[in-house]
Protein backbone atom coordinates (compact mmCIF):
# COMPACT_ATOMS: atom_id res chain seq x y z
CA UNK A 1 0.19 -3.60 26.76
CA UNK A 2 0.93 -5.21 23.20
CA UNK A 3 3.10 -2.83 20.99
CA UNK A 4 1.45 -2.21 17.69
CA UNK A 5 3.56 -3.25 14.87
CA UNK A 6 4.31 -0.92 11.58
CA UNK A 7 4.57 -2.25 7.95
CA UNK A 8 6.60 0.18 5.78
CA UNK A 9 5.81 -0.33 1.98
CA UNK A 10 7.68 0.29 -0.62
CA UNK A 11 6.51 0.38 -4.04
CA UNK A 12 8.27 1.38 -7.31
CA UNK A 13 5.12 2.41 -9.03
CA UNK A 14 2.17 3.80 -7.52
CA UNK A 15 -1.25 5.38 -8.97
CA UNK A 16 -1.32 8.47 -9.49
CA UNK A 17 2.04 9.09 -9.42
CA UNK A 18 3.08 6.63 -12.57
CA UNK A 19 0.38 6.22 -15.39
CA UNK A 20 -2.32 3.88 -14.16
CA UNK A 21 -0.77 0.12 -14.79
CA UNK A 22 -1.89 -3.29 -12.70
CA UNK A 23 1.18 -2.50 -10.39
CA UNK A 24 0.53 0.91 -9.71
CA UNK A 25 -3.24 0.13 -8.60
CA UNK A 26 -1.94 -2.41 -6.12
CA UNK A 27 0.43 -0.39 -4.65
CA UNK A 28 -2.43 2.25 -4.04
CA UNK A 29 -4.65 0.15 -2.98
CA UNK A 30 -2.94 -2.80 -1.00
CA UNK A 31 -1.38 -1.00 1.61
CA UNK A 32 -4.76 1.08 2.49
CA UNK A 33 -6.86 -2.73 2.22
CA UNK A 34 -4.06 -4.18 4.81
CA UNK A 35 -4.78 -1.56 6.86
CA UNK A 36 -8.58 -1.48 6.38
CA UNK A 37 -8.51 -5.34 7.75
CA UNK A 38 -6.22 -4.48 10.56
């Protein structure tokens, strides 16, 4: 059986915890579209 690997990401900004900035909406949304895709 194949062990499923685990990306940890790290992200100085983040929506909604910083004021909403290009940076902060990718690290919302890119780690939950990585996972989406598998």
């Amino acid at each position: 059986m194949a062990k499923v690997k685990k990306v940890l990401f790290i992200m100085q900004e983040m929506t909604p915890y910083v004021p909403e900035s290009e940076m902060a909406n990718a690290g919302r949304f890119f780690p939950q579209a990585i996972q989406e895709r598998g």
